[in-house]
Structures are given as structure tokens and as C-alpha cells.
Protein backbone atom coordinates (compact mmCIF):
# COMPACT_ATOMS: atom_id res chain seq x y z
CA UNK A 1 -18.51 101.20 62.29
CA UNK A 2 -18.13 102.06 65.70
CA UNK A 3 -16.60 99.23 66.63
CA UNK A 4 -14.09 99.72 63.80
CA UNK A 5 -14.00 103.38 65.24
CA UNK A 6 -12.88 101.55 68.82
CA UNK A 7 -10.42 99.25 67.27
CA UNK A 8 -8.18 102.02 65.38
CA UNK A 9 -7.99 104.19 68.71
CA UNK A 10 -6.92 101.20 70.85
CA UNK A 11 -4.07 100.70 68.01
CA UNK A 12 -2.91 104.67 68.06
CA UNK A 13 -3.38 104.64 71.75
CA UNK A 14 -1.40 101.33 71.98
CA UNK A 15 0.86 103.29 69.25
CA UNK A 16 1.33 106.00 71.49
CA UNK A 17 2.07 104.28 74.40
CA UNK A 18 5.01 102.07 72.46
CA UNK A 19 6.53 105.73 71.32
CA UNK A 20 6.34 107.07 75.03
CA UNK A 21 8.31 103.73 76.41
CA UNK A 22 10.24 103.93 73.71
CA UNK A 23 11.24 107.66 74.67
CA UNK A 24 11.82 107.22 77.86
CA UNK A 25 14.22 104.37 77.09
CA UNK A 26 16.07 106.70 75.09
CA UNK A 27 16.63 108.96 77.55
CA UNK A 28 17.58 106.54 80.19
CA UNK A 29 20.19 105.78 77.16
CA UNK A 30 21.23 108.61 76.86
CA UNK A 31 21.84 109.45 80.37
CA UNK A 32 23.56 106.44 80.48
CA UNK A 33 25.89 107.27 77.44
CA UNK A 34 26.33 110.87 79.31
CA UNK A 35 27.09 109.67 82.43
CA UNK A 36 30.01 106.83 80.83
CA UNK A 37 30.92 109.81 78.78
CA UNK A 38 31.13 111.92 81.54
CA UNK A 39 33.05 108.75 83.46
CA UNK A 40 35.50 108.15 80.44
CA UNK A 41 36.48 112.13 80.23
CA UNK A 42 37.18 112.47 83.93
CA UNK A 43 39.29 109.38 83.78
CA UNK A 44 40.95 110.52 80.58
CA UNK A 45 41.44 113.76 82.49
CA UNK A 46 42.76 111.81 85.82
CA UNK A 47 44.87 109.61 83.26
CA UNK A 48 46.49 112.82 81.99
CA UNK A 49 46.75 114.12 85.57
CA UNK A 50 48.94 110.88 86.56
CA UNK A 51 50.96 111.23 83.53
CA UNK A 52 51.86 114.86 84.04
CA UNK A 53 52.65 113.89 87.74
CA UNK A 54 54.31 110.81 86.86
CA UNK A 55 56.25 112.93 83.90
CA UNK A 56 57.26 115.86 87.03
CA UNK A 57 58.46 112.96 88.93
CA UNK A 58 60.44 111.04 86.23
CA UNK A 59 61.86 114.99 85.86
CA UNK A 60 62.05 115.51 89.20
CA UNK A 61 64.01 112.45 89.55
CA UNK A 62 66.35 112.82 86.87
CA UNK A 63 67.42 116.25 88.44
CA UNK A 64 67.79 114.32 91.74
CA UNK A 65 69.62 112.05 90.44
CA UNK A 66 72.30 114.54 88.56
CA UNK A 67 72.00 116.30 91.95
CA UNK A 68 73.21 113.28 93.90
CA UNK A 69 75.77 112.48 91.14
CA UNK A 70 77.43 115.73 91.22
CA UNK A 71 77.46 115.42 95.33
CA UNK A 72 79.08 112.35 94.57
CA UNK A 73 81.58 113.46 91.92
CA UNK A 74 82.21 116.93 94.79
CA UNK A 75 82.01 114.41 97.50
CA UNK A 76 84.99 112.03 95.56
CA UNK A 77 86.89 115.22 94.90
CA UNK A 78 87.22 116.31 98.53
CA UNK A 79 87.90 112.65 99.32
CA UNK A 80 90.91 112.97 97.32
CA UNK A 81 91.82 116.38 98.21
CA UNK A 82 91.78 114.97 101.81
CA UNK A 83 93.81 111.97 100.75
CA UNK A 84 96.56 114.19 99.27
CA UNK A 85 96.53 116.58 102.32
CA UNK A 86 96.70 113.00 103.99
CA UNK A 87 99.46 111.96 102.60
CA UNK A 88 101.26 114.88 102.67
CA UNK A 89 100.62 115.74 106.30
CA UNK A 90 100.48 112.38 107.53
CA UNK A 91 104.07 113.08 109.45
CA UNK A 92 104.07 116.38 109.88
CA UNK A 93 107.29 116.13 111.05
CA UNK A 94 108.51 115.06 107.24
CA UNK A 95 106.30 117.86 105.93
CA UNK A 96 108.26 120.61 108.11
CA UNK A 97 111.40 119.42 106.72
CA UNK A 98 110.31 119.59 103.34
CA UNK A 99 109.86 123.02 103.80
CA UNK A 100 112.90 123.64 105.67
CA UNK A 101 115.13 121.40 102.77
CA UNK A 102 113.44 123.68 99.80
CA UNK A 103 114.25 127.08 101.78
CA UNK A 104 117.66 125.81 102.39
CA UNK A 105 117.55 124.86 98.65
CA UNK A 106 116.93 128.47 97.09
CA UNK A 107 119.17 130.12 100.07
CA UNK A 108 122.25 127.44 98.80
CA UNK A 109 121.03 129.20 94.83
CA UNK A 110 121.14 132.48 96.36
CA UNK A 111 124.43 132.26 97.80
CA UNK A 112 126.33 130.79 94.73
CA UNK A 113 126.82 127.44 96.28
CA UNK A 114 124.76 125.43 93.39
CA UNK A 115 123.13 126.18 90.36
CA UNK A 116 118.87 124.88 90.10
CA UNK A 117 120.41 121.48 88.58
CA UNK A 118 122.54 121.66 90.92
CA UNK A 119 119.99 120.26 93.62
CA UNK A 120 117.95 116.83 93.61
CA UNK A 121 115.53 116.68 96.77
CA UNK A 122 113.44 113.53 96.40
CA UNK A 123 110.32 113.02 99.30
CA UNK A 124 109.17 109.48 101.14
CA UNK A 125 111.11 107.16 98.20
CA UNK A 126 111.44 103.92 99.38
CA UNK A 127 114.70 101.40 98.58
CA UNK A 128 115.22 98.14 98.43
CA UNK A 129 117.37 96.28 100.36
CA UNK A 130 121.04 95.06 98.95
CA UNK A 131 119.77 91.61 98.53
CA UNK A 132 117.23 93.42 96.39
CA UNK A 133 114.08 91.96 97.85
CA UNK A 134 111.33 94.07 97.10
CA UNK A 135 109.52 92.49 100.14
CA UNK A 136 112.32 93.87 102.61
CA UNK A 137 112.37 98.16 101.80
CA UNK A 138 113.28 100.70 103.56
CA UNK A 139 111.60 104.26 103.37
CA UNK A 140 113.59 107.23 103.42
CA UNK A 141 112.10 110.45 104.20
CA UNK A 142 114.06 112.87 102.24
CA UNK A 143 117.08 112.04 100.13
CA UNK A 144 119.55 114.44 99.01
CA UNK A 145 121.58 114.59 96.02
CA UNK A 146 124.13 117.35 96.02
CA UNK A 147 127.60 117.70 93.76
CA UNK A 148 129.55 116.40 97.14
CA UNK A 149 127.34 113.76 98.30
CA UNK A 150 123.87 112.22 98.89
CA UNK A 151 122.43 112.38 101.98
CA UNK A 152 119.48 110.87 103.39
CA UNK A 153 117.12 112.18 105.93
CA UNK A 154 115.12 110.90 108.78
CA UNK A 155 112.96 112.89 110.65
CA UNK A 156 111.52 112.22 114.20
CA UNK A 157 109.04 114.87 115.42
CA UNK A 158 109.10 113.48 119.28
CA UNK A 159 107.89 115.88 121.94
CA UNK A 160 109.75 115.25 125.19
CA UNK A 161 113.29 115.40 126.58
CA UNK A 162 115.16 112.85 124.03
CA UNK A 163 118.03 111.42 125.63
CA UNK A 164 120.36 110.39 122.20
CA UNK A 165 123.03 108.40 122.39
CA UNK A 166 123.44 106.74 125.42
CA UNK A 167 124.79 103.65 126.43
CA UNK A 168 125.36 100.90 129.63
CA UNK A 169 129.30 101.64 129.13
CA UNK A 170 129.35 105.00 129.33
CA UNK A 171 126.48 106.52 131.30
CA UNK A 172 125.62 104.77 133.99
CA UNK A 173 123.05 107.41 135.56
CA UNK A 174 120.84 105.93 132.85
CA UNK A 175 121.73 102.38 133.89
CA UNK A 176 118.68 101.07 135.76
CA UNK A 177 116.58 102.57 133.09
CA UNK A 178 119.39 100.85 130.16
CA UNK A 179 118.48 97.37 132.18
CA UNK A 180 115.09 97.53 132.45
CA UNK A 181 114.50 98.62 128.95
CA UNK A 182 117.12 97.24 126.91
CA UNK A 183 118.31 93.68 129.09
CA UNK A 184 119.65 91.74 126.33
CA UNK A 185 121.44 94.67 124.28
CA UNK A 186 125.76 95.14 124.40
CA UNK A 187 127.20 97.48 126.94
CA UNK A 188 128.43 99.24 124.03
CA UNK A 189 124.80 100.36 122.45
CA UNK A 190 123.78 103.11 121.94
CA UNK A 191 120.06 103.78 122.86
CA UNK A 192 117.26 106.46 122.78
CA UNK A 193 115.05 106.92 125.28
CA UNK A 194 112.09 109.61 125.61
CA UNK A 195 110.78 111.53 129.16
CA UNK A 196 107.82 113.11 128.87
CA UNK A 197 105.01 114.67 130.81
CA UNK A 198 102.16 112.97 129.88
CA UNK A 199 100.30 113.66 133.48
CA UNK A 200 101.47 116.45 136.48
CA UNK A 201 104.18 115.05 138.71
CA UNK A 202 103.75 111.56 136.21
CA UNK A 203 107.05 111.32 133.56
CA UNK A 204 106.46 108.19 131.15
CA UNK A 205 109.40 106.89 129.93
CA UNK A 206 109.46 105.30 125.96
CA UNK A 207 111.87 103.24 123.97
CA UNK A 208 112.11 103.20 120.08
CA UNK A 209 114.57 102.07 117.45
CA UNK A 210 117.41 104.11 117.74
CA UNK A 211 116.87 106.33 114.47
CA UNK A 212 120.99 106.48 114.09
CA UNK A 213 121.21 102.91 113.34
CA UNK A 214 118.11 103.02 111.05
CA UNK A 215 119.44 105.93 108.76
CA UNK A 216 122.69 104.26 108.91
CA UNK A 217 121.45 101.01 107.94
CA UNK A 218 119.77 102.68 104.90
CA UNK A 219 122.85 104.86 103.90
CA UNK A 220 124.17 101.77 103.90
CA UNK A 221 121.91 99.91 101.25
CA UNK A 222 121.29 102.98 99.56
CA UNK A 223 124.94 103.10 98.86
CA UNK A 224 125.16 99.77 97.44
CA UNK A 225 122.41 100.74 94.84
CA UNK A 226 124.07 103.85 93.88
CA UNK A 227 127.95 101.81 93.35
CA UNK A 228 126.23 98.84 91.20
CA UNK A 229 123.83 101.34 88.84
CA UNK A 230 126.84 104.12 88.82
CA UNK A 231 129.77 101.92 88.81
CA UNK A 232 131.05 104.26 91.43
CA UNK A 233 132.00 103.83 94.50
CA UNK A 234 130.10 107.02 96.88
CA UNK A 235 129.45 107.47 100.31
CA UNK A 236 125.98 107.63 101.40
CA UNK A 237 125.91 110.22 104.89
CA UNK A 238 123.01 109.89 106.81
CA UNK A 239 121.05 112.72 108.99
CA UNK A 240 119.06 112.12 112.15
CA UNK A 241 117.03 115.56 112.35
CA UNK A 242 114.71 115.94 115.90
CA UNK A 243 112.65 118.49 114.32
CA UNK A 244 110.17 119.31 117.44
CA UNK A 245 110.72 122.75 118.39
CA UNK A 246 112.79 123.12 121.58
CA UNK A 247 111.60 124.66 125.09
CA UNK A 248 111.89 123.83 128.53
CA UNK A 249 109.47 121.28 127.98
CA UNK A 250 111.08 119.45 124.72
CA UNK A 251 114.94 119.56 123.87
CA UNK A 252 117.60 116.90 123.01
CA UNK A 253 120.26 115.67 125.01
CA UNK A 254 122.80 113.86 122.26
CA UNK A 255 125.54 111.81 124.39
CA UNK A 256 126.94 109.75 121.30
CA UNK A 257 130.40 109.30 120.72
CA UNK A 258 130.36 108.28 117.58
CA UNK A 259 131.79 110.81 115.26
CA UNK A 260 133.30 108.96 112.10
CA UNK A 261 132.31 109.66 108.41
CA UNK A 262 129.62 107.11 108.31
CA UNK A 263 127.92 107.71 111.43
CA UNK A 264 124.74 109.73 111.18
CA UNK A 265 125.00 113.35 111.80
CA UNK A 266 122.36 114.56 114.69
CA UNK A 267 120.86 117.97 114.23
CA UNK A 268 118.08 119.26 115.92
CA UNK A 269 116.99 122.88 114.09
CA UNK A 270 117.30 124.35 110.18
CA UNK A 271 119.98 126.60 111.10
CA UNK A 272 122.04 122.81 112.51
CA UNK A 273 121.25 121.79 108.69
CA UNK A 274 121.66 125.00 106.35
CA UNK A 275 125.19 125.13 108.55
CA UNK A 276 125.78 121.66 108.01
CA UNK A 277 125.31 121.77 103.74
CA UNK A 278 126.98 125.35 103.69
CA UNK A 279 129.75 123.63 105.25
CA UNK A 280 129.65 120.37 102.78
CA UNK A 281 129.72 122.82 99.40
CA UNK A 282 131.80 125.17 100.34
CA UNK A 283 134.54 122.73 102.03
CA UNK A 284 134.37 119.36 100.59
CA UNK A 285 135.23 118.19 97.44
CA UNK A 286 132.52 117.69 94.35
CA UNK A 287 132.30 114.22 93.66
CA UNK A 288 129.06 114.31 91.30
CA UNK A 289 128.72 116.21 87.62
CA UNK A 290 125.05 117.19 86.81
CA UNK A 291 124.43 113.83 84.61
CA UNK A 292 125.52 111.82 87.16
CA UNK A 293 123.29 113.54 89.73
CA UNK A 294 120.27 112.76 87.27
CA UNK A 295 121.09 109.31 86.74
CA UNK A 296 120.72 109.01 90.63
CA UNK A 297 117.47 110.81 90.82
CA UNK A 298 116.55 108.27 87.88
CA UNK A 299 117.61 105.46 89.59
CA UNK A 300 115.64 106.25 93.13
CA UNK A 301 112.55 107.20 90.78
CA UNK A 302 112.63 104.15 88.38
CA UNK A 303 112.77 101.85 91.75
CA UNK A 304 109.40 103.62 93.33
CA UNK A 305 107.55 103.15 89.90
């Protein structure tokens, strides 16, 4: 009996210890599931963390990016704002006149001379040559188109004393420089020359295309244009205009002798011009109606297309 007795508290005891073990192991478990639990939340929360911050960024740079594309699109727009001021300021010379040619305009309205349609004043057009190669042009810086005439424009906005004109045959003070500059050109030629200042007690002496002969060869091809389209025979009067505002410093000495109908006129200020075109409508016959005036202006516009 006693041994019996021994047997069945070895078994609880046994028991006992089996349901301790066991207890502890499922506390170690769940520790174990707490702490992954514990793991998987803070991740989950770090996970949501990241996405928020990845989210702000994605928002962040999808308002950088409309940022930068609107400094692009302003950035573009001043670009071409800066190309137009460009373009129209890239001779300021030509953009003086242009401002000169529409005051003239409304003071030629305002004293009866022409009516609005009247007028035709067309900016840097460019012609063709009479052979018509399109690879050979010749820019004209304002053309005019008037009832008694059309009249093209060159401006040249030279600082300096502009000697105009001159020639080996007839002034021979200028003769060394004539040699030196111009060896190979005809007694007869006339040249233009520019003096200016550049250093104190220095003068530099320049040489260009004498801007007669250019206008006068474009009148020229100009003219042919306007007979074949028109079926009229016109004359095409070309203007050499030294805009730069004279002082002691800058002014134009003009020493050519030509004077016929087809030789450029040489003016040097608006009031030389506004005379000039007073002079033209209130003296010289009209040669142009309206139409024909627009069918010039078509012409000149349909070849710079």
C-alpha cells in the first residue's frame, strides 16, 4: 500500500513538473509571439512611415516639377520676348527710322498730302535679284510705296566724320588715303570713308561699301520686279539716310556730284526726309492708284513668305 502510495505521488509530482515546463514554454511562446508582434507592428508602422514620406516626395516632386515647367514655359517666353526686341533692335539705326518714317507718315495724313491707304511702309523685306535667284537677295531696310513713287531706304547709323562721295578725280586732298584704301578702283569712284576717334590724339580711318551704289543697285532690281509683276514701267528712287545724330564729334561731309534721277538721294536728319516726301507729293506727279499700290505691297510680301 505504501508503496502504491509512493508510486501515485512520483506520477502527480512527475505530472506537475510536465505542467510547470510546459508553462514556462508557453510563456517563452508567447513572449516570442509578442515580441514578432511587436517587430511586425513597428515595421508595419515604419512601412507606413516610408510610404507617407515616399507619397510627400512623389508630391513634392510633382510640384517641383510643374515648378520647373512653368520656369521653363516663363523662361521660353522671355527668350522670345528677347528675340523680338532682338530683332527689332538689332540695328538700331533701322529701328530709329522706323519711327521717324511712321511720324512722317501721320504728319503727310495730317497735312492732306495722302489718305491712310494712301501709305505702304514695309520693314527689313528682302528681294531677289533680276535673275531671280533666291540664293543672291538683297535686304532693304525700309521700302516706300507712295502715289508718286517707291522708294527704298538704307540706313547707316556710323558715328564719326563720314566723308560721302569722294573720289581720286576730284578730291585729291583725300588722294593718299583714295590709294591706299581703294588701289585698284577708277579715278572716277566714288568712295566713303569714316574718321573717328577711337583713342585721344589716335583717328582710325575705315572703308565700307559705298551705301549709294548698294541702294542703287537694289532700286535697280527692285524696279525690275515691280515692271514684270505690274506691267509698268516705274522708277525705283533710292535714299541713303546717315541717321547718327550730328555734333562736333559726328557729322557728314557729302562731296558727290552725282545728282540725276536715279542716283540715291543723301539725307542725314528727319526734317532732310519729311522735306524731301513733302516735296515729292506736293510737286510731282501721281503715278500709282491705291490698287496698284497694294498689288506692290503684295508683291514685296508674297516674295518674303
Amino acid at each position: 500500500m505504501d508503496i502504491l502510495l509512493l508510486v501515485l505521488l512520483l506520477l502527480v509530482s512527475l505530472y506537475c513538473i510536465k505542467l510547470y515546463k510546459d508553462s514556462l514554454k508557453t510563456r517563452e511562446i508567447n513572449k516570442a509571439f509578442e515580441q514578432v508582434s511587436a517587430t511586425l507592428e513597428a515595421e508595419s508602422i515604419e512601412k507606413s512611415r516610408l510610404a507617407n514620406e515616399v507619397n510627400n516626395l512623389s508630391n513634392k516632386n510633382e510640384e517641383f516639377e510643374h515648378v520647373i515647367l512653368r520656369q521653363q514655359e516663363e523662361l521660353e517666353s522671355s527668350k522670345n520676348y528677347l528675340k523680338y526686341l532682338h530683332n527689332k533692335l538689332q540695328n538700331r539705326g533701322e529701328f530709329i527710322t522706323s519711327q521717324i518714317m511712321y511720324e512722317i507718315k501721320e504728319s503727310l495724313i495730317r497735312e492732306n498730302l495722302i489718305n491712310t491707304n494712301d501709305i505702304f511702309i514695309l520693314e527689313n523685306v528682302y528681294i531677289y535679284n533680276s535673275k531671280k535667284e533666291r540664293n543672291n537677295v538683297r535686304q532693304i531696310d525700309h521700302l516706300i510705296l507712295i502715289p508718286t513713287g517707291v522708294y527704298v531706304i538704307e540706313t547707316k547709323y556710323w558715328r564719326g566724320k563720314i566723308i560721302h562721295g569722294i573720289s581720286k578725280e576730284k578730291n585729291k586732298e583725300y588722294l593718299p588715303i583714295l590709294e591706299s584704301m581703294f588701289p585698284e578702283s577708277k579715278k572716277e569712284a566714288e568712295q566713303t570713308i569714316v574718321l573717328t576717334n577711337e583713342e585721344k590724339n589716335k583717328v582710325s580711318i575705315s572703308s565700307y561699301d559705298n551705301p549709294a551704289t548698294q541702294v542703287a543697285k537694289t532700286a535697280i532690281d527692285l524696279k525690275k520686279i515691280i515692271d514684270l509683276n505690274l506691267n509698268k514701267k516705274v522708277l525705283v528712287q533710292g535714299i541713303v539716310y546717315f541717321g547718327y545724330p550730328t555734333d562736333n564729334e559726328n557729322y557728314v561731309l557729302n562731296y558727290t556730284s552725282k545728282s540725276d534721277g536715279i542716283y540715291p538721294k543723301i539725307f542725314i536728319s528727319k526734317d532732310d526726309i519729311e522735306g524731301f516726301f513733302i516735296n515729292e507729293l506736293s510737286n510731282r506727279k501721281k503715278v500709282f492708284t491705291n490698287d496698284e499700290l497694294a498689288r506692290i505691297n503684295n508683291i514685296i510680301e508674297n516674295i518674303n513668305r
